[in-house]
C-alpha atoms as a PDB file:
ATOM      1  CA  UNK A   1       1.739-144.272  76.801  1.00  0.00           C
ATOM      2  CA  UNK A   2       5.153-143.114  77.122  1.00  0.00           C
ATOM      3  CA  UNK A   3       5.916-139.346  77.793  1.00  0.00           C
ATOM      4  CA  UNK A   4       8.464-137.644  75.302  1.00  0.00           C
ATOM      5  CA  UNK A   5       9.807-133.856  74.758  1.00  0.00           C
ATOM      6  CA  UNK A   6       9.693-132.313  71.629  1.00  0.00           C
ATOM      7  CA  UNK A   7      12.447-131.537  70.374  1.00  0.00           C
ATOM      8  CA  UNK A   8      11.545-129.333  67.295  1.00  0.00           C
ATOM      9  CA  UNK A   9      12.423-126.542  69.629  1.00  0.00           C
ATOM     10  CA  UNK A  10      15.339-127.920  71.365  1.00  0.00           C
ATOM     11  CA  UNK A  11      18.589-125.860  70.802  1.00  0.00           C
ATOM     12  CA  UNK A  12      21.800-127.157  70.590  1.00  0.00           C
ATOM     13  CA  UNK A  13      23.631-126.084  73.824  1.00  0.00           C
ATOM     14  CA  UNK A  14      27.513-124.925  73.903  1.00  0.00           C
ATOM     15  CA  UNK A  15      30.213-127.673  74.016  1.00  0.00           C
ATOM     16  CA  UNK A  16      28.004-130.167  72.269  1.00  0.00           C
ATOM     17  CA  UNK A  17      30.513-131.148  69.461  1.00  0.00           C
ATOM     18  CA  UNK A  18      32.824-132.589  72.356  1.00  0.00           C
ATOM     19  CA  UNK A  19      30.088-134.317  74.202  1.00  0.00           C
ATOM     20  CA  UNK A  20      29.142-135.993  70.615  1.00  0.00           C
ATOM     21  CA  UNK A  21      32.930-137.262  70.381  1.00  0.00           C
ATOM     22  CA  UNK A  22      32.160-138.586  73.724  1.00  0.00           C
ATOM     23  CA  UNK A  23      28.934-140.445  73.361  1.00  0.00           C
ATOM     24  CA  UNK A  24      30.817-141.935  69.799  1.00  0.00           C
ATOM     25  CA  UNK A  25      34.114-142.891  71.810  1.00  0.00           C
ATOM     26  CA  UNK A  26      31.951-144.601  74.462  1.00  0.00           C
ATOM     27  CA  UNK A  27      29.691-146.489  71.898  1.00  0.00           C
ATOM     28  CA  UNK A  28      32.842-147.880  70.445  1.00  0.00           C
ATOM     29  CA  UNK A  29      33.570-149.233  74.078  1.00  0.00           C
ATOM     30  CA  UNK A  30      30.213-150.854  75.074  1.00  0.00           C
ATOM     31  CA  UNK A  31      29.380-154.468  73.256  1.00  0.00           C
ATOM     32  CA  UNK A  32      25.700-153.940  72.000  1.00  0.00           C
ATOM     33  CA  UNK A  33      23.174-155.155  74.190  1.00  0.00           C
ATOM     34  CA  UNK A  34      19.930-154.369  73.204  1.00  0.00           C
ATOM     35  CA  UNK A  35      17.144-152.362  75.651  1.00  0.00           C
ATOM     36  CA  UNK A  36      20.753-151.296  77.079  1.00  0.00           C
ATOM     37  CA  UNK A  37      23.629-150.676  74.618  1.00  0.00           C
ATOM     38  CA  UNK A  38      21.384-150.563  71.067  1.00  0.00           C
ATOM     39  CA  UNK A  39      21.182-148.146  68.193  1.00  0.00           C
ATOM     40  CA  UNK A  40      18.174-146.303  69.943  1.00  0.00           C
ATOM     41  CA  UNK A  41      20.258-145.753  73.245  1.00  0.00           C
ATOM     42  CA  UNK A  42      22.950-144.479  71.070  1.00  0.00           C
ATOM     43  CA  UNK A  43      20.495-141.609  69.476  1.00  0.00           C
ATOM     44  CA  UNK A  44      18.843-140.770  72.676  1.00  0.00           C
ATOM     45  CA  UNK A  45      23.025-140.693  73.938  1.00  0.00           C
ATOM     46  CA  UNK A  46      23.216-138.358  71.275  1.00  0.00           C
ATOM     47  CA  UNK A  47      20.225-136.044  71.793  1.00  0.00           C
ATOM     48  CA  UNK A  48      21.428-135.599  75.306  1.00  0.00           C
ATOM     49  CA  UNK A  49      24.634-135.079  74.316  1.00  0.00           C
ATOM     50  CA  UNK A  50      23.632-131.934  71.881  1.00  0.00           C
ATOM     51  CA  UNK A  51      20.317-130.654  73.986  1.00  0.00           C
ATOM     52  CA  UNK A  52      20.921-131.260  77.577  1.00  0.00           C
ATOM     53  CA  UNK A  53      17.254-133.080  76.716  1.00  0.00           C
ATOM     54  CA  UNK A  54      17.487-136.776  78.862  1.00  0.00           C
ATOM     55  CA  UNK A  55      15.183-139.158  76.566  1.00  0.00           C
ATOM     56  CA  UNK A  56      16.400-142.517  77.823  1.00  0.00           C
ATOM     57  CA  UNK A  57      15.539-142.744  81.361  1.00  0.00           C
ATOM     58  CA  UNK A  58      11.005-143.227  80.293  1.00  0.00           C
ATOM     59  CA  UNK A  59      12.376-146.593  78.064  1.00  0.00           C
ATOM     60  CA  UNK A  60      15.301-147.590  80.108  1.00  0.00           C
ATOM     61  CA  UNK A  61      14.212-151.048  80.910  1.00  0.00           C
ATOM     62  CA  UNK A  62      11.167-151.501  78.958  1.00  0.00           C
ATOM     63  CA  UNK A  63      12.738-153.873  76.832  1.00  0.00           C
ATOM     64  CA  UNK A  64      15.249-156.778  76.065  1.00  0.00           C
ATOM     65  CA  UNK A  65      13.943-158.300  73.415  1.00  0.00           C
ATOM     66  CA  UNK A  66      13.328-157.563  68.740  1.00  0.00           C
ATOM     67  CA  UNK A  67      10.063-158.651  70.141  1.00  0.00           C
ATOM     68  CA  UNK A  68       9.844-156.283  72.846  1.00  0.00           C
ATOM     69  CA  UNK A  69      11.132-153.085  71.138  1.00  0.00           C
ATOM     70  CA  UNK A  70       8.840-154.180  67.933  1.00  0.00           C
ATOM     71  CA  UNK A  71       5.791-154.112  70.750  1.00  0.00           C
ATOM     72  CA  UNK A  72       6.444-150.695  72.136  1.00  0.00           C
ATOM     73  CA  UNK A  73       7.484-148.813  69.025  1.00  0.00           C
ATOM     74  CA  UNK A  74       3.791-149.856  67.701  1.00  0.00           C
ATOM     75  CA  UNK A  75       2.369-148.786  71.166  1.00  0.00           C
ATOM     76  CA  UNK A  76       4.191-145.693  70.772  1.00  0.00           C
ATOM     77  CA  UNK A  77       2.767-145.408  67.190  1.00  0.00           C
ATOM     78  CA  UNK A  78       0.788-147.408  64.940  1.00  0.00           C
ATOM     79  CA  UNK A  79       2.136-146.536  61.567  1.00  0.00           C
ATOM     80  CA  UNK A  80       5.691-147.840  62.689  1.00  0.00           C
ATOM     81  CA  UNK A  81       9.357-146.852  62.765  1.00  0.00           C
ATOM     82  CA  UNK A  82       9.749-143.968  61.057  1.00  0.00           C
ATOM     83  CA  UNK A  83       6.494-142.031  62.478  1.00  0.00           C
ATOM     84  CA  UNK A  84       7.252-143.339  65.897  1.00  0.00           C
ATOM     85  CA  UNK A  85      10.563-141.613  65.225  1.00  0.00           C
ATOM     86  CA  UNK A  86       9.034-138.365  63.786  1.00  0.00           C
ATOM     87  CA  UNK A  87       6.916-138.249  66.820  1.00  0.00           C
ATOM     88  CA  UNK A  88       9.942-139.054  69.490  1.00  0.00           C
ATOM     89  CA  UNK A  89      12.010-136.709  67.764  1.00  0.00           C
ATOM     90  CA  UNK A  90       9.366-133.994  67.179  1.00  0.00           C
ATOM     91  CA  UNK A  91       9.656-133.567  63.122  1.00  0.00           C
ATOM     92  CA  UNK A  92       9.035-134.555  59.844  1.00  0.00           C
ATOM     93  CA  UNK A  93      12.132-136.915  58.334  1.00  0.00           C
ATOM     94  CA  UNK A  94      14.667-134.776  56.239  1.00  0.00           C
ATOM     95  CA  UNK A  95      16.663-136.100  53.371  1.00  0.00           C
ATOM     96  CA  UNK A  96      19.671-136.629  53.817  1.00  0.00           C
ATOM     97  CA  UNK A  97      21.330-133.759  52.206  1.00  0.00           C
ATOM     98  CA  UNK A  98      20.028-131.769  54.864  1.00  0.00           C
ATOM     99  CA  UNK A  99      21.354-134.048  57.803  1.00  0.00           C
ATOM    100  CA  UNK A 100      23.824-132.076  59.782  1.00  0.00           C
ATOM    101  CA  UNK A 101      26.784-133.836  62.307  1.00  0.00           C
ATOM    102  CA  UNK A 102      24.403-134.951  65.478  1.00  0.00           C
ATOM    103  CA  UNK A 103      21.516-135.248  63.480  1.00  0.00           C
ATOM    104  CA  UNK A 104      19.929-138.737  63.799  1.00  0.00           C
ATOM    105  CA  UNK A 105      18.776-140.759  60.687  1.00  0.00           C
ATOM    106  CA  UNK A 106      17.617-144.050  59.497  1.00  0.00           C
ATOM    107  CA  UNK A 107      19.028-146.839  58.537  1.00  0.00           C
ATOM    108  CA  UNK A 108      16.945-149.762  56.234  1.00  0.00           C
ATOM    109  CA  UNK A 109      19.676-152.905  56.782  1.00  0.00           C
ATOM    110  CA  UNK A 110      19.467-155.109  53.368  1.00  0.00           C
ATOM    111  CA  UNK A 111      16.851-157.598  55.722  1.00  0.00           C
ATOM    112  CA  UNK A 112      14.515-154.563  55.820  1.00  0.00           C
ATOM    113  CA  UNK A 113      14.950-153.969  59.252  1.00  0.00           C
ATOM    114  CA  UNK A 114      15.081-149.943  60.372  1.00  0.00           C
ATOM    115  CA  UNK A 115      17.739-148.781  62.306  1.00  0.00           C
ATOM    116  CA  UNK A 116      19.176-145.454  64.263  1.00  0.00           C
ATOM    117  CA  UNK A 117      22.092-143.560  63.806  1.00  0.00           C
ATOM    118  CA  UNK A 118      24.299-140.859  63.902  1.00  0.00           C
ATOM    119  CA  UNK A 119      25.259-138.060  61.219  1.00  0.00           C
ATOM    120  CA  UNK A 120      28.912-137.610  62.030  1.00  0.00           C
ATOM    121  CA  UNK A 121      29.591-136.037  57.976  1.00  0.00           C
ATOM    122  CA  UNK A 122      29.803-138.038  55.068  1.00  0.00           C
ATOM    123  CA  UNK A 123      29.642-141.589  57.644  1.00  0.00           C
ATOM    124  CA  UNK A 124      26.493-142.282  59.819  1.00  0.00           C
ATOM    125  CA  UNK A 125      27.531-144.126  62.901  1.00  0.00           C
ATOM    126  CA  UNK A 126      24.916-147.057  63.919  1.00  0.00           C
ATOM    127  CA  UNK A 127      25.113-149.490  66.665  1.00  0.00           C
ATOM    128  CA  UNK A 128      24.380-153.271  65.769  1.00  0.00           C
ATOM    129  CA  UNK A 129      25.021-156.656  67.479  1.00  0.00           C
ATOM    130  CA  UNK A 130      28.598-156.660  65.946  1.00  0.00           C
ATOM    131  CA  UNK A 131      29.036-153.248  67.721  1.00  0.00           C
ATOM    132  CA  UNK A 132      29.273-149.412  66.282  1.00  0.00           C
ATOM    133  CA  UNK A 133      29.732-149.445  62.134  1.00  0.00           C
ATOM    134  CA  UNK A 134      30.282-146.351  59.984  1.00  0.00           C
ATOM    135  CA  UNK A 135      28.268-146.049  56.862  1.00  0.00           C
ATOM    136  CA  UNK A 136      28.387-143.703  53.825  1.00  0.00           C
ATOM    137  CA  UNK A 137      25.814-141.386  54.782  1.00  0.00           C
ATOM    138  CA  UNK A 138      24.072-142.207  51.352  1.00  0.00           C
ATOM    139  CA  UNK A 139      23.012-145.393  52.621  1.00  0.00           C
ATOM    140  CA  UNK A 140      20.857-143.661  55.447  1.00  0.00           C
ATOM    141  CA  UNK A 141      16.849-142.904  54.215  1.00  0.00           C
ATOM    142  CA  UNK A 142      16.526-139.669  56.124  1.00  0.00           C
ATOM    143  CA  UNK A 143      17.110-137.937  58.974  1.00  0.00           C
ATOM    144  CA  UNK A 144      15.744-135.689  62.056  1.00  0.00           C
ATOM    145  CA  UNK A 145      17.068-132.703  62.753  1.00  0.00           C
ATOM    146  CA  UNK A 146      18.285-132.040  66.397  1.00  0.00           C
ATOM    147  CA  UNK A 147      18.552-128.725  67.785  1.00  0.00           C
END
């Protein structure tokens, strides 16, 4: 088992809108690789980014593979994606409405596989093999607050 912080108590630290900017501008510069470049790398970019909090570095290499990251999110938690989420990001899913700019939701793409992303206002940003998209944040299920 993996070892994760909870962030339900994280604060948001000073300066973190321009190290968001930053973490988007550099996702929009790095082709998606996934284990590496992927749409959970981007979120745990972006929790860093807001909380000083460094989630990557436990997963960084544990994966390369759909197969792979199917594997450990199941380790991680047997009821799936989104409570392996709730539990990595240390709350309950919000709808939508309540998703503020940093936030990170989900994303259901029309083959029914769940994604990451960003709340940036009314566009989610989410990375995928053709590299970082923008979505109407209506398309999103939910989201997890951070800090």
């Amino acid at each position: 088992m993996r070892s994760f912080s909870c962030l339900s108590q994280a604060e948001r630290l000073p300066g973190w809108e321009d190290r968001l900017v930053a973490v988007i501008s550099a996702a929009r510069d790095e082709p998606y690789c996934l284990g590496k470049h992927d749409c959970f790398r981007l979120a745990c970019s972006t929790v860093q980014a807001l909380t000083g909090q460094d989630l990557w570095t436990p997963w960084a290499g544990s994966y390369s593979s759909k197969r792979a990251a199917l594997r450990l999110i199941a380790e991680f938690h047997a009821e799936g994606f989104t409570a392996a989420a709730s539990k990595f990001f240390g709350s309950e899913p919000e709808p939508m409405p309540m998703g503020r700019r940093g936030d990170i939701c989900e994303y259901v793409d029309g083959e029914g596989e769940q994604h990451l992303g960003v709340v940036l206002g009314v566009f989610v940003a989410l990375m995928n093999p053709a590299g970082l998209d923008y979505l109407p944040r209506e398309l999103a299920a939910h989201c997890w607050r951070i800090g």
